[in-house]
Each structure stands twice: as structure tokens, then as C-alpha cells.
Protein backbone atom coordinates (compact mmCIF):
# COMPACT_ATOMS: atom_id res chain seq x y z
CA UNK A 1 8.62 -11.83 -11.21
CA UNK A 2 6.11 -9.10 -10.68
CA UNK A 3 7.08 -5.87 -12.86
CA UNK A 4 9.31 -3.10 -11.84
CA UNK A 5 6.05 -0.32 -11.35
CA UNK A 6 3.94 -3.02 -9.43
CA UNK A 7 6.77 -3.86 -7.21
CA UNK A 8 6.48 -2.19 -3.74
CA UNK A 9 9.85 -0.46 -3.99
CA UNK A 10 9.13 1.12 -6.75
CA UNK A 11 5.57 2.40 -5.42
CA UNK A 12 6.82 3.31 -2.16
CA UNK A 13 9.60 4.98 -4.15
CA UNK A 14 7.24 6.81 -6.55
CA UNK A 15 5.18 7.91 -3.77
CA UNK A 16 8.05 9.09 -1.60
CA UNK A 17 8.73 11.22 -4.89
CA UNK A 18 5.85 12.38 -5.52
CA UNK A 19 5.64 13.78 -1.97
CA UNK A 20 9.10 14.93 -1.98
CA UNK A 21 8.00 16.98 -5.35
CA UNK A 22 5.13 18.31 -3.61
CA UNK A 23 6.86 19.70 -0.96
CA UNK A 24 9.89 21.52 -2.89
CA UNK A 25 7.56 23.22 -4.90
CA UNK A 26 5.26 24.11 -2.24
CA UNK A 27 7.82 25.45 -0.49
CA UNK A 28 9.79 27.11 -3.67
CA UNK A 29 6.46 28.76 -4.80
CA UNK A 30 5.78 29.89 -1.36
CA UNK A 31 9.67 30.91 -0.97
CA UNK A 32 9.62 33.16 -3.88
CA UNK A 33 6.29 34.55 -3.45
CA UNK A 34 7.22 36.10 -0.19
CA UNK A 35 11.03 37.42 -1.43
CA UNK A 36 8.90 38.80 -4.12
CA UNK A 37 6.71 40.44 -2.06
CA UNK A 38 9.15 41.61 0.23
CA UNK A 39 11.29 43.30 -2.75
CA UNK A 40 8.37 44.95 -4.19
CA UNK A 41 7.11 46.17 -0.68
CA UNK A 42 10.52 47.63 0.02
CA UNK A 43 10.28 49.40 -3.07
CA UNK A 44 7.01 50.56 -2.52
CA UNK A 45 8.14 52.01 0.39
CA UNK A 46 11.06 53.82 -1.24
CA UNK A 47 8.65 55.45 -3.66
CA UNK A 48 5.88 56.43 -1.58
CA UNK A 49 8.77 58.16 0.67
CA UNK A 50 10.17 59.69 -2.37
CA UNK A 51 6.50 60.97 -3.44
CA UNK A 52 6.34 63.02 -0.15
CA UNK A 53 9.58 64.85 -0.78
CA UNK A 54 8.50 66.07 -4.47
CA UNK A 55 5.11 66.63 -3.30
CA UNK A 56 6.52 68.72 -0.34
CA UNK A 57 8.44 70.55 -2.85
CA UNK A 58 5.05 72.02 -4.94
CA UNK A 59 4.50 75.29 -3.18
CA UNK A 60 3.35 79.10 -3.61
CA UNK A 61 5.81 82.04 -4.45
CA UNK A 62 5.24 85.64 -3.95
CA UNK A 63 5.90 87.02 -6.95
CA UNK A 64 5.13 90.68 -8.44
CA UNK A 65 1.93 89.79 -9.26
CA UNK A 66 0.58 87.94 -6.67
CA UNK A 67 1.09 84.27 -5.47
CA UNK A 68 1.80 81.36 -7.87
CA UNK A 69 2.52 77.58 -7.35
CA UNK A 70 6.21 76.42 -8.35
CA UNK A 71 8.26 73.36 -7.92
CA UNK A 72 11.66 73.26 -6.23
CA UNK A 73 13.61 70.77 -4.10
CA UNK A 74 16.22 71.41 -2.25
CA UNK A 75 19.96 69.74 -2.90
CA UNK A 76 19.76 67.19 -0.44
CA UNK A 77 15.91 66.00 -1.52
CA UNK A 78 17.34 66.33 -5.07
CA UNK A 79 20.07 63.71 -4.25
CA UNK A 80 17.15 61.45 -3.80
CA UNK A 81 16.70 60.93 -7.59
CA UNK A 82 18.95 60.41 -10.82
CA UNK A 83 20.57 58.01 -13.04
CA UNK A 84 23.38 57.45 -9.64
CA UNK A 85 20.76 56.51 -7.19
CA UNK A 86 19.91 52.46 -6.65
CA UNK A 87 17.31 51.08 -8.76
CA UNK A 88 17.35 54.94 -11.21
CA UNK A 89 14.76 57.16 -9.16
CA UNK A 90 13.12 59.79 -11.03
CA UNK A 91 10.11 61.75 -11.28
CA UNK A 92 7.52 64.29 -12.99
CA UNK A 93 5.21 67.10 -12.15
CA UNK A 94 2.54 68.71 -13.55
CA UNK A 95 1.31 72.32 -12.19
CA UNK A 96 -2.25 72.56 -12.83
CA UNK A 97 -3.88 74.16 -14.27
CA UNK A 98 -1.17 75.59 -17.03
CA UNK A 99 0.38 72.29 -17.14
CA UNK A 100 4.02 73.68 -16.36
CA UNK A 101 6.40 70.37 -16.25
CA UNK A 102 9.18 70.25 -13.68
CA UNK A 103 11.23 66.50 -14.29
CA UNK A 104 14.45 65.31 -13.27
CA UNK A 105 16.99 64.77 -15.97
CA UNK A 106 16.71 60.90 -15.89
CA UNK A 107 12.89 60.92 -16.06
CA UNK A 108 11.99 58.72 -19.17
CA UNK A 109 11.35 60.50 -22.36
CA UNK A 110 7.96 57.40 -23.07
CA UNK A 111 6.55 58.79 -19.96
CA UNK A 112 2.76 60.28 -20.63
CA UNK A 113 0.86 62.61 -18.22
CA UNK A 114 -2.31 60.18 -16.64
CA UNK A 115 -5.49 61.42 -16.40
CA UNK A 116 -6.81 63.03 -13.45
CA UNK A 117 -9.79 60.76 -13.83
CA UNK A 118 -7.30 57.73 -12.92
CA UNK A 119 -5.53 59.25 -9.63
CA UNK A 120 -6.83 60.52 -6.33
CA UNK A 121 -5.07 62.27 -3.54
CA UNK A 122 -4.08 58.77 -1.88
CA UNK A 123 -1.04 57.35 -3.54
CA UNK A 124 -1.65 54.74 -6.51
CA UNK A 125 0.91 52.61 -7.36
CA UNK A 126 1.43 51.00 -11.01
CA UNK A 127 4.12 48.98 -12.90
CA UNK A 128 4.46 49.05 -16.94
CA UNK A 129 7.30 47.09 -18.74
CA UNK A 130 10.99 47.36 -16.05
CA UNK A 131 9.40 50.06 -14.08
CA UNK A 132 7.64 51.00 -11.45
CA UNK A 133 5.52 54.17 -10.29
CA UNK A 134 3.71 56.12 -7.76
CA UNK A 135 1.37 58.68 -8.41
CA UNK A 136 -0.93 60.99 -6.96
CA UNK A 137 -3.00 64.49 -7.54
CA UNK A 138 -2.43 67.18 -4.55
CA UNK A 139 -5.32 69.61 -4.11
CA UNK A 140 -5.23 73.26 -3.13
CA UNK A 141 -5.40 74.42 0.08
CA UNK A 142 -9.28 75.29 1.02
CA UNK A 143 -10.16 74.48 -1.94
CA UNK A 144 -11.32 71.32 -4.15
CA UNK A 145 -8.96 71.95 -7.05
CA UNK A 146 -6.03 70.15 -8.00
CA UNK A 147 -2.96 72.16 -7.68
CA UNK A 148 -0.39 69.56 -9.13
CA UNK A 149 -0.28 66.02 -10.81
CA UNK A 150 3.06 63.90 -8.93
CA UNK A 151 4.77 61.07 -10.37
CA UNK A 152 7.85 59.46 -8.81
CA UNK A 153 9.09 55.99 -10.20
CA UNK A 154 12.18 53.96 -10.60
CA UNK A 155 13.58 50.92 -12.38
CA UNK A 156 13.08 47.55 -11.04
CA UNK A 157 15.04 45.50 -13.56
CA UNK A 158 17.60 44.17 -11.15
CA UNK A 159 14.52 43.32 -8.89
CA UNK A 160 13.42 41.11 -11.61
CA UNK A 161 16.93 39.63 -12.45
CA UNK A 162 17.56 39.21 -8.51
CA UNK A 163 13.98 37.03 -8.87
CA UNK A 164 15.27 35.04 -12.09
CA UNK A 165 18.67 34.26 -10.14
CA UNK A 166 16.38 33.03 -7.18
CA UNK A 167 14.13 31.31 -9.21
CA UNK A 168 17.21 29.39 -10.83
CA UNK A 169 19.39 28.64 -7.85
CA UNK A 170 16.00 26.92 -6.23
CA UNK A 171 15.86 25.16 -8.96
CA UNK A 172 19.40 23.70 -9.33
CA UNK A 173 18.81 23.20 -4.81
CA UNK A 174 15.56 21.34 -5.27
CA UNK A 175 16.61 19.01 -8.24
CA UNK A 176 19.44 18.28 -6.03
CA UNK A 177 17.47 17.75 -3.23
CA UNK A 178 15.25 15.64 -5.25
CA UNK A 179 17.85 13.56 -6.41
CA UNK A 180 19.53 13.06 -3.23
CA UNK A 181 16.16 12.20 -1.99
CA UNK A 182 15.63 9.66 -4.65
CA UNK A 183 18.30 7.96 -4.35
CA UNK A 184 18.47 8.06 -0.71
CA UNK A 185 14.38 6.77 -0.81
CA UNK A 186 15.81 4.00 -3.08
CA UNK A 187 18.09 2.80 -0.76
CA UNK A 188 15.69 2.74 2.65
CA UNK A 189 13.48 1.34 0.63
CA UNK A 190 15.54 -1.54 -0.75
CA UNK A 191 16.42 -2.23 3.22
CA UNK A 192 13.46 -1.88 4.10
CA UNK A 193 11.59 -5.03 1.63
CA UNK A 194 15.11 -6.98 1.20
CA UNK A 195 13.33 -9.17 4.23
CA UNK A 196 10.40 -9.60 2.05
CA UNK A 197 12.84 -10.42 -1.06
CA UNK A 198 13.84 -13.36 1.32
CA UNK A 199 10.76 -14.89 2.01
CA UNK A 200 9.92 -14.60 -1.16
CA UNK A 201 13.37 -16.55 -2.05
CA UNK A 202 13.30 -18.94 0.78
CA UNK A 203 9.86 -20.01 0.24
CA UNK A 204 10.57 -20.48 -3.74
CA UNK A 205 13.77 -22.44 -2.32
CA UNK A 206 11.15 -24.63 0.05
CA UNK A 207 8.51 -24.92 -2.29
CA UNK A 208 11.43 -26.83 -4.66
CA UNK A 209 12.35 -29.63 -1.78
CA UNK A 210 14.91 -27.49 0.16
CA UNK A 211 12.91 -27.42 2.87
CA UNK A 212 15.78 -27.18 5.67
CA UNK A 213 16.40 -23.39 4.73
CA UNK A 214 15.06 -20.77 6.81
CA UNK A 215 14.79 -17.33 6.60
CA UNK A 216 17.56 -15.47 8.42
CA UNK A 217 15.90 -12.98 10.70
CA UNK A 218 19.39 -11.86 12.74
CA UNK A 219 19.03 -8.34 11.76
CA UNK A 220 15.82 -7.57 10.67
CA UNK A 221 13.77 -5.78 14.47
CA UNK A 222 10.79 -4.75 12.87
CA UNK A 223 7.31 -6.42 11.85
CA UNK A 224 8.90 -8.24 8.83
CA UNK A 225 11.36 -9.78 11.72
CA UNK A 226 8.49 -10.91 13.57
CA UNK A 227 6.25 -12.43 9.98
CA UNK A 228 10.26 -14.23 8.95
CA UNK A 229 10.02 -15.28 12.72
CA UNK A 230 6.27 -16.69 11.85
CA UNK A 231 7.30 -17.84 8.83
CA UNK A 232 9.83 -19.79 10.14
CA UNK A 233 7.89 -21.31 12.74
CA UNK A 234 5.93 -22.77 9.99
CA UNK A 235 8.40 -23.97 7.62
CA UNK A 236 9.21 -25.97 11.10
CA UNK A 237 6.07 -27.71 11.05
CA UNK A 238 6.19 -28.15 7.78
CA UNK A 239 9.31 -29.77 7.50
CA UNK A 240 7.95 -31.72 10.61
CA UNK A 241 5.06 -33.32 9.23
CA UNK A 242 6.75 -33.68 6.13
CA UNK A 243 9.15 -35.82 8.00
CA UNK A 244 6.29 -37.68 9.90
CA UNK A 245 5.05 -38.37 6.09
CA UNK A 246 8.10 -40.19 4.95
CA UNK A 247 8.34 -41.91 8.46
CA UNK A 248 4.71 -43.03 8.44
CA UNK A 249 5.13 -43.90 4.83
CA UNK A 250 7.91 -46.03 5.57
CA UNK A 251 6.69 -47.73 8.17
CA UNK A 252 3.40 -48.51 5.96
CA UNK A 253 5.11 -50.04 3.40
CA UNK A 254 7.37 -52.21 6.43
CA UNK A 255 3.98 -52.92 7.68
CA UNK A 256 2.60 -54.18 5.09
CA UNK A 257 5.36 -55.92 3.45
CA UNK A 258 6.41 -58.60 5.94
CA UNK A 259 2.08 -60.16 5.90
CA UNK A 260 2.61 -59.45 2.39
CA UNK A 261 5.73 -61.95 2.26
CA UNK A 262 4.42 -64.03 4.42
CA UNK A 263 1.17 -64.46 1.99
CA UNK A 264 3.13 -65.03 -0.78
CA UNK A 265 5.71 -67.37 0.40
CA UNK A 266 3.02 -69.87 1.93
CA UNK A 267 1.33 -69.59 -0.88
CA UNK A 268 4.24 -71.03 -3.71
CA UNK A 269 5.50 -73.28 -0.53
CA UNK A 270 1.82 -75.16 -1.23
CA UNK A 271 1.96 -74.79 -5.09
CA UNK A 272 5.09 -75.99 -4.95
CA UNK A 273 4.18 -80.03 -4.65
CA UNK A 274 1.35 -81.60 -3.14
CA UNK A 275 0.71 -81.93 0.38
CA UNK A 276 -0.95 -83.18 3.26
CA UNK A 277 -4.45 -81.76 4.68
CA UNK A 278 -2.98 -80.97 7.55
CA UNK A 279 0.10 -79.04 6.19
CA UNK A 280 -2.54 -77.14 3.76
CA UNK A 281 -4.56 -75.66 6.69
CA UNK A 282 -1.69 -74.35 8.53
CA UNK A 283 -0.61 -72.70 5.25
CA UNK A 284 -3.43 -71.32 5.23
CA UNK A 285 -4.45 -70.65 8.96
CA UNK A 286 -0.79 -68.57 8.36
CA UNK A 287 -2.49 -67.17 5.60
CA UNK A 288 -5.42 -65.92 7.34
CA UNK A 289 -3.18 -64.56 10.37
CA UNK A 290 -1.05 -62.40 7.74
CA UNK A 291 -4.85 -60.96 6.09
CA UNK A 292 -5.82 -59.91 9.61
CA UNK A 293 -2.95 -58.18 10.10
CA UNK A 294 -3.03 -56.60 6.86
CA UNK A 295 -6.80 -56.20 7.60
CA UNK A 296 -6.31 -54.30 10.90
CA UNK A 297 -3.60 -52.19 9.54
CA UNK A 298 -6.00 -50.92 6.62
CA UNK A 299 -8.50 -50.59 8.79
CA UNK A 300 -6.08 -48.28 11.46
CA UNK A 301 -5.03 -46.41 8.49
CA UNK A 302 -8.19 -45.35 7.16
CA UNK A 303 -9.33 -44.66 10.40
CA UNK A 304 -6.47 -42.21 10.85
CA UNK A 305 -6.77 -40.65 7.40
CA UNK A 306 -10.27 -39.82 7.58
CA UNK A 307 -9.69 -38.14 11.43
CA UNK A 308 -6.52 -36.38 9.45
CA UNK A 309 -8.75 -35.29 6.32
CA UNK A 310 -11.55 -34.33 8.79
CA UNK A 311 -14.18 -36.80 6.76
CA UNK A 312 -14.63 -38.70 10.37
CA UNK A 313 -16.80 -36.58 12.39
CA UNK A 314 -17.26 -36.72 15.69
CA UNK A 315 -20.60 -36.29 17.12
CA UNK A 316 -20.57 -35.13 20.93
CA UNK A 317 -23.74 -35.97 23.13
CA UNK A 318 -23.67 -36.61 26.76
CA UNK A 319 -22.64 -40.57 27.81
CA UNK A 320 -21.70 -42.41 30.19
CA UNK A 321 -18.50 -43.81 30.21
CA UNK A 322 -18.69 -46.12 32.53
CA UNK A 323 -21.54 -47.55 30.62
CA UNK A 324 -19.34 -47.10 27.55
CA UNK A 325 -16.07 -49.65 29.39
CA UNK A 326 -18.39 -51.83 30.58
CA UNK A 327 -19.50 -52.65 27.87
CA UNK A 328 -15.64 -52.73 25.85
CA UNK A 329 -14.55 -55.02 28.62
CA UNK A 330 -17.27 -57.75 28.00
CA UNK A 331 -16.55 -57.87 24.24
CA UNK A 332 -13.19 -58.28 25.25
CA UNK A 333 -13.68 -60.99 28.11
CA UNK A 334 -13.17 -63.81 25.19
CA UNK A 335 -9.34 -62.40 24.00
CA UNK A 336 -8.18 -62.05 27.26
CA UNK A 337 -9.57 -65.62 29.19
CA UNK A 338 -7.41 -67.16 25.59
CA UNK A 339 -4.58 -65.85 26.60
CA UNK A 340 -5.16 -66.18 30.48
CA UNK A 341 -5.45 -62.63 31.37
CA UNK A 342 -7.87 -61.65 34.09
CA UNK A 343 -9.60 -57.96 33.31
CA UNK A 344 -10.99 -56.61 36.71
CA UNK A 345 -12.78 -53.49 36.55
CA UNK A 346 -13.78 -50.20 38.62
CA UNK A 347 -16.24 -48.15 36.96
CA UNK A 348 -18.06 -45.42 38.88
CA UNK A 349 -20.85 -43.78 36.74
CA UNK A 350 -19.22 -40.31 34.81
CA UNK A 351 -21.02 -38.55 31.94
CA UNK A 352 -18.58 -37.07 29.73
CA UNK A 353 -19.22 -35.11 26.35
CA UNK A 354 -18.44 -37.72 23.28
CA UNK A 355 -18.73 -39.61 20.35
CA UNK A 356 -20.54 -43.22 21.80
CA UNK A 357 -18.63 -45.24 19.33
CA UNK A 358 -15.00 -43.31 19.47
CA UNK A 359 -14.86 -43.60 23.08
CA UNK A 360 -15.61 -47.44 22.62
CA UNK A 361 -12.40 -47.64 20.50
CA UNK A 362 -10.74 -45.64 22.78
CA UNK A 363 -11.49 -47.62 25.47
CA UNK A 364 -11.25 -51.62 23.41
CA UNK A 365 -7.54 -50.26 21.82
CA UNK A 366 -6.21 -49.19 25.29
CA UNK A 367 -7.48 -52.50 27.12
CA UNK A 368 -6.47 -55.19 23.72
CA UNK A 369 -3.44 -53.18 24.25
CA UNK A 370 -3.14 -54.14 27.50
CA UNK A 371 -3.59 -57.63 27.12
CA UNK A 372 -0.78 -58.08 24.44
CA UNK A 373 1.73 -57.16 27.02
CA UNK A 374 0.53 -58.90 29.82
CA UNK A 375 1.72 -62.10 30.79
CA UNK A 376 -0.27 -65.14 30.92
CA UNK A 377 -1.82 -64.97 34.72
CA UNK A 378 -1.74 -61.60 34.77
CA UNK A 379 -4.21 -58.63 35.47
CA UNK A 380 -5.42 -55.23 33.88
CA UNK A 381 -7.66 -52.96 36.29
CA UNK A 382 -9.66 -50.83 34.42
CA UNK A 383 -10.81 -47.48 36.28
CA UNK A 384 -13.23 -44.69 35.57
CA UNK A 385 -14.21 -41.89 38.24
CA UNK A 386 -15.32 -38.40 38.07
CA UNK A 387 -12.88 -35.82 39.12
CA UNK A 388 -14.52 -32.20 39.66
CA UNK A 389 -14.36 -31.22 35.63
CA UNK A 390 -12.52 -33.90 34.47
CA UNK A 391 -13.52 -37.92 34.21
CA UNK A 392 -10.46 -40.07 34.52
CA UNK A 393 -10.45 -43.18 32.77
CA UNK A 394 -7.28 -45.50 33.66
CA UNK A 395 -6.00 -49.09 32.18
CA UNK A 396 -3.72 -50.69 34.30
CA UNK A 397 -1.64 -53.90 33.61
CA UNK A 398 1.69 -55.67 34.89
CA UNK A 399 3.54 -56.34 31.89
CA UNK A 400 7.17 -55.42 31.63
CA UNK A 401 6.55 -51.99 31.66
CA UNK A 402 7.65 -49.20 28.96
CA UNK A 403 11.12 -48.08 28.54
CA UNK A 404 11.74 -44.77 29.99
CA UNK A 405 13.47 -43.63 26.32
CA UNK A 406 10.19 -44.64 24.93
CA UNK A 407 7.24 -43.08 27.29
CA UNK A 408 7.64 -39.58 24.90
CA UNK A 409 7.31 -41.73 21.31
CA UNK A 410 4.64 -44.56 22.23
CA UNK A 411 1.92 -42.56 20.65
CA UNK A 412 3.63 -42.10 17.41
CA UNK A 413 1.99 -44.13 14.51
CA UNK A 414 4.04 -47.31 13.77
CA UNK A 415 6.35 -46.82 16.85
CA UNK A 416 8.02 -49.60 18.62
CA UNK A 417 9.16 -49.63 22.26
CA UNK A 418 11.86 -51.93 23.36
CA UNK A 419 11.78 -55.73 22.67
CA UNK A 420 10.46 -56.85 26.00
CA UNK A 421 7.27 -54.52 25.06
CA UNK A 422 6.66 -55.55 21.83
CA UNK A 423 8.10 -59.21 21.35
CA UNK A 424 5.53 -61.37 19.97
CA UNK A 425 2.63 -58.80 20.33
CA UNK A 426 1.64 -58.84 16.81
CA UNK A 427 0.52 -55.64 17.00
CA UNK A 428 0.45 -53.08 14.25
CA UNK A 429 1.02 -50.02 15.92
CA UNK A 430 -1.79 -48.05 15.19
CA UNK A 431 -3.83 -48.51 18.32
CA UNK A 432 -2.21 -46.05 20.78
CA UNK A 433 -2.07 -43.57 17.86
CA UNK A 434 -5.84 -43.46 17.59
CA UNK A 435 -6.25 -43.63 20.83
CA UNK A 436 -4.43 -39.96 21.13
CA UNK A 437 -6.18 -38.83 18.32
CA UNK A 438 -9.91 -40.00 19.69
CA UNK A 439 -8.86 -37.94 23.34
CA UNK A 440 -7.52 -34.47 21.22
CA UNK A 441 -10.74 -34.84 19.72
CA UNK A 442 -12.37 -34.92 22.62
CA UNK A 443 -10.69 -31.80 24.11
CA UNK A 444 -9.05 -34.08 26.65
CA UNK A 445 -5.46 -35.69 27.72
CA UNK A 446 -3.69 -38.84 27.21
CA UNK A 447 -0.46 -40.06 28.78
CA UNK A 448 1.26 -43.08 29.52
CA UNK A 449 3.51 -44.13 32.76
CA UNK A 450 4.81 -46.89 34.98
CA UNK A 451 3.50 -48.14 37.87
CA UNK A 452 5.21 -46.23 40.80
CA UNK A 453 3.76 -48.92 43.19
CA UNK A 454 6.80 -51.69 43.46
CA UNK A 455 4.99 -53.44 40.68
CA UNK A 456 5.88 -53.92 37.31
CA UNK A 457 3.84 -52.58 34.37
CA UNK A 458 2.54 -49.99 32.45
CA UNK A 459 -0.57 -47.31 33.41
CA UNK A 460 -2.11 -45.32 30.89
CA UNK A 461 -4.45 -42.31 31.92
CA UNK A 462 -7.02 -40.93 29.76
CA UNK A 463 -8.73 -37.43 30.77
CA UNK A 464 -11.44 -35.98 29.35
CA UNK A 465 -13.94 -32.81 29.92
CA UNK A 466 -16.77 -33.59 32.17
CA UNK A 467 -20.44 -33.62 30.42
């Protein structure tokens, strides 16, 4: 069981998280920067509109002795500022150079005069403690003197509360969206690995002997559907050759038993009281038949284990095959004149790509095959030709034929066709097997039919890459 943080829900949940995170901040930060700025540049606006009215309302007066510079605003700019007005507007001015102080009645008592040194005649905007100011020095006309020091400023506590209550409510939005989104992550998520969770259960399941169950890919349309789908395509095959395993172990120990038996019974039947020379050596010529055929079967097996394992390698060099049957058929001239069987062959020269000695198996199983099913006075033709890119090599016999039922099976190891086929053969039923085995080796084709010609009898065709 791998650990919840390893699993890949869990990262593709953290990481969905993480990203989800990422993205409500970025876009809370962002959010309340630009509200911020927004309130502050309305503000900003307000005073620096509110600056212009005071600063409009610093002008000269004739009076008896001479001009002078006084403050006054009018009703309607004075409206502008006071404890009624949105966010408290007030403000402050200095006439220079006496220092006479005009303020509205809501100005704050902690408010200091700046230095001159600090402002200019452009508009400078500051913010101490819940409130915020803009300030500015007007000069005299023609001349380079200041004439009056302005202040205008106003409280921006509710600004800052509205801010807090923003700040807040995005909060409480994005942990809710953050939940939602976690649990709503959690559940794709789960969805979207519960195939995985089933492989991962049906090949446990397989791996213990159940190895019927498949994974059920009904619902899943996606690339998981398609590896279950792969997946299960294997299992197949596995369950196949796990099959063929039992099968071909069966049939082994069958195999092997009945010589076995055989052995063993002769042998008490001639401890069991003396007997006769005669009756001895057929004991034992029975004996020697049952070795042979536990012999050959050894023999067929190890041959097909080491072509299974890959230990029996096959070394590919140009050859004749003609050559190749010829030479098969006179080792097996002596097997078929005992049992009466006349081999007649047609061999035009072909080079083909191979293993010397394989193909000589090939060719000695498919022809000894041959002969066990043909009658005594019979015939096998055996045929080899070039065709373009192919050499065809063809034994041909009239036995009794193969069962139609059995043409698709009579390459499996230890198969048996129908008793007219196999009566008395005392075959093991290895032979064909290799054969197949010797031709997929060779990158070529092996296949077995009966004769279409009004005769009876079998015709198996063997083709194989041109060299």
C-alpha cells in the first residue's frame, strides 16, 4: 500500500491546491490593490478639487491703507467642508508673511503648520495616522514670494474600514472557494485513478491464481481505458499459455506414463518366474520399444524447451534446400522400404535463409510423419520449388487424410487427430509441433490440408523467405 502523500491522488490533489492557492491570492492581492487604489485616487481627486476652491478664496482687499491679502469663501464653497460633509473635509491657511490663520471649525486641533522648505506650488499630497492631506504654497502675483501656505484634508477612516471589510469578505469567498475546490479536486481526482485502483486490484487478484478476472473497462474512454484494454489483452495470453502449460503438462505426464507402465509391467512379468529365451527377448525388445519412445519424447521436449527458453539458436546462412531434402529423404529410404512406403521426390534447386540442421528436422519430422500414416504400398511426393520470394517445400502422402475438426489443432504439442490418423502410429506428438516452431523461426509459414485432387490424404506446405 503506497502512503497517502506518495499516492497520485493525493499529489495531483496537493498540486491542484497549491495552484488553486496561487491563484486566489494572486487575484485577491491584485483585487484589493486596485479597489485601494481606486478609493485613494477618488479621494485624491476630492482634495485636490477642494484645494482650488480655498486657494481661489486667498485674495487682495482694498482697504484704507492700501491692498492686503485675506481669506474668504463664499457659502456655497464653504459647504464644501465640515464635520457634515462625507469623509469630514476641512482645511487651514496661512497668510504669509504675518502668519494670519483662517481654518474651518472642524480642522484638527494636532494639526502643525509645514515648512515651506517641504511644499512647492504643485500640490503634495500626504497621509499621517486616519487622515489624509493636500498641500501647497501659492506665490504672489509678479513676484517670487509666497503669499499663502494651503492645506485641505479629510478623514479616510471609513476608507480603511471599507478595505478591512473587503479584505475579510475575500477571505471568507476564497476559503470557500478553496474548499469547494478541494473537495471538488478530490472527487475528479478519485474518478479519474479509480481505473488505475483496478488494475492495481485485478492484477493483485491474477497474480493470486484468479486469473479469469479482467479489468472492466465499460466506462472508462480515456488512455487508462485503452492501458485496462492492453492490460486485458495480456491477462488473455496469459491465461492462454497458462492453460497451454497445464495442457502440455498433462499430456507429458500421459506421455510418459503409459512407456513408463509398460517398462515396469514387463519387467515384474519376467521377475515374476523363470522363463524361456525367447519370451525374455520380447520382454525386452517391448522394453526397448517403450525407452525409444520415452527417448524421443525427451528428446522433442528438450528440443522445444530450449527453442521456448531461447538457449537453441538458430544460425541463418544461405542453403539449399533442395540439397537439404535430398539428403532427409535418403536417411529416411530405410523406415519407409520397412514399412513398404515408396518416397518419390521433386526437388528443384532453392536457396533459402536457414539453420542447415533445423531445416533437416524440419524436413525428416514432416516426411517420418508422413510415413506413419501411410498405408503399406503407398506414396509420399516430396516437392521443393522457388516461388518469386518465397521457396515452397511440400510433403504429400495418401493416408486417410486429417479430420476437418482437426486441420486448426494438428500443430499443437501432444495433439491427437481422429483414430484413423493416429491408430497405431506410435507417435509422440511432438514432431509437427517443432516443425511449426523451426518455420516461425525461420520467418516463414506452415499449414496443413487435404488433397483436393479425388485422392485421399494429407498435404502439408511449408513456406519460407527466399535467400
Amino acid at each position: 500500500m503506497i502512503p497517502g502523500h506518495r499516492s497520485i491522488r493525493w499529489q495531483i490533489l496537493g498540486s491542484q491546491v497549491l495552484l488553486l492557492i496561487g491563484v486566489i491570492l494572486g487575484f485577491g492581492t491584485l483585487a484589493f490593490v486596485l479597489v485601494r487604489a481606486n478609493q485613494y485616487a477618488r479621494i485624491d481627486a476630492e482634495l485636490e478639487r477642494r484645494l482650488g476652491v480655498v486657494a481661489f478664496g486667498v485674495a487682495p482687499k482694498r482697504t484704507a491703507s492700501g491692498f492686503e491679502v485675506t481669506f474668504e469663501l463664499r457659502p456655497e464653497e464653504g459647504s464644501l467642508f465640515g464635520p457634515e460633509t462625507t469623509h469630514d473635509y476641512h482645511y487651514r491657511v496661512w497668510l504669509l508673511p504675518d502668519d494670519t490663520e483662517f481654518l474651518s471649525d472642524n480642522a484638527p486641533s494636532e494639526l502643525e503648520k509645514p515648512e515651506l522648505s517641504e511644499l512647492s506650488t504643485a500640490s503634495r499630497i500626504y497621509q499621517y495616522g486616519k487622515r489624509r492631506e493636500a498641500a501647497k504654497v501659492l506665490i504672489r502675483t509678479g513676484a517670487d514670494s509666497p503669499r499663502a501656505l494651503l492645506i485641505v484634508g479629510c478623514d479616510v477612516s471609513s476608507i480603511a474600514s471599507e478595505l478591512a471589510r473587503f479584505r475579510w469578505l475575500f477571505s471568507a469567498g476564497g476559503l470557500a472557494i478553496l474548499v469547494l475546490g478541494t473537495g471538488t479536486s478530490w472527487w475528479i481526482s478519485g474518478r479519474a485513478i479509480k481505473p488505475i485502483s483496478t488494475i492495481g486490484e485485478t492484477a493483485r487478484n491474477i497474480a493470486e491464481g484468479e486469473v479469469s478476472e479482467r479489468i472492466d473497462v465499460g466506462h472508462v474512454e480515456n488512455e487508462l481505458g485503452e492501458l485496462a484494454g492492453v492490460l486485458n489483452e495480456s491477462f488473455d495470453r496469459l491465461q492462454d499459455a497458462q492453460a497451454r502449460q497445464a495442457q502440455f503438462t498433462a499430456d507429458a505426464s500421459h506421455e510418459l506414463r503409459t512407456p513408463a507402465f509398460v517398462i515396469l509391467s514387463q519387467a515384474q512379468s519376467a521377475l515374476r518366474k523363470d522363463r524361456s529365451t525367447e519370451e525374455y527377448r520380447r520382454a525386452f525388445e517391448i522394453c526397448e520399444k517403450a525407452a525409444k519412445h520415452i527417448g524421443d519424447l525427451v528428446e522433442g521436449l528438450l528440443t522445444l524447451a530450449r527453442r521456448d527458453s531461447g538457449e537453441d539458436t538458430i544460425h541463418h546462412e544461405p542453403c539449399d534446400l533442395a540439397a537439404i531434402t535430398e539428403d532427409a529423404q535418403m536417411l529416411l529410404m530405410t523406415p519407409a522400404e520397412k514399412k513398404g512406403v515408396t518416397l518419390e521426390t521433386n526437388l528443384k534447386p532453392a536457396t533459402v535463409q536457414g539453420d542447415k540442421q533445423a531445416l533437416r528436422q524440419l524436413v525428416i519430422n514432416l516426411t517420418n510423419n508422413a510415413i506413419q500414416y501411410t498405408p503399406e504400398g503407398g506414396s509420399i511426393e516430396v516437392a521443393v520449388e522457388s516461388h518469386g520470394e518465397w521457396v515452397h517445400l511440400s510433403v504429400t502422402d495418401d493416408g486417410p487424410g486429417i479430420a476437418e475438426a482437426d486441420l486448426p489443432h494438428i500443430f499443437d504439442r501432444f495433439y491427437r487427430a481422429d483414430k484413423t490418423r493416429t491408430a497405431g502410429s506410435g507417435n509422440v506428438g511432438l514432431g509437427l509441433s517443432i516443425c511449426q516452431m523451426i518455420v516461425d523461426t525461420h520467418g516463414g509459414e506452415i499449414r496443413a490440408e487435404n488433397r483436393a485432387d479425388g485422392e485421399t490424404g494429407a498435404i502439408f506446405r511449408v513456406e519460407l523467405p527466399a535467400g
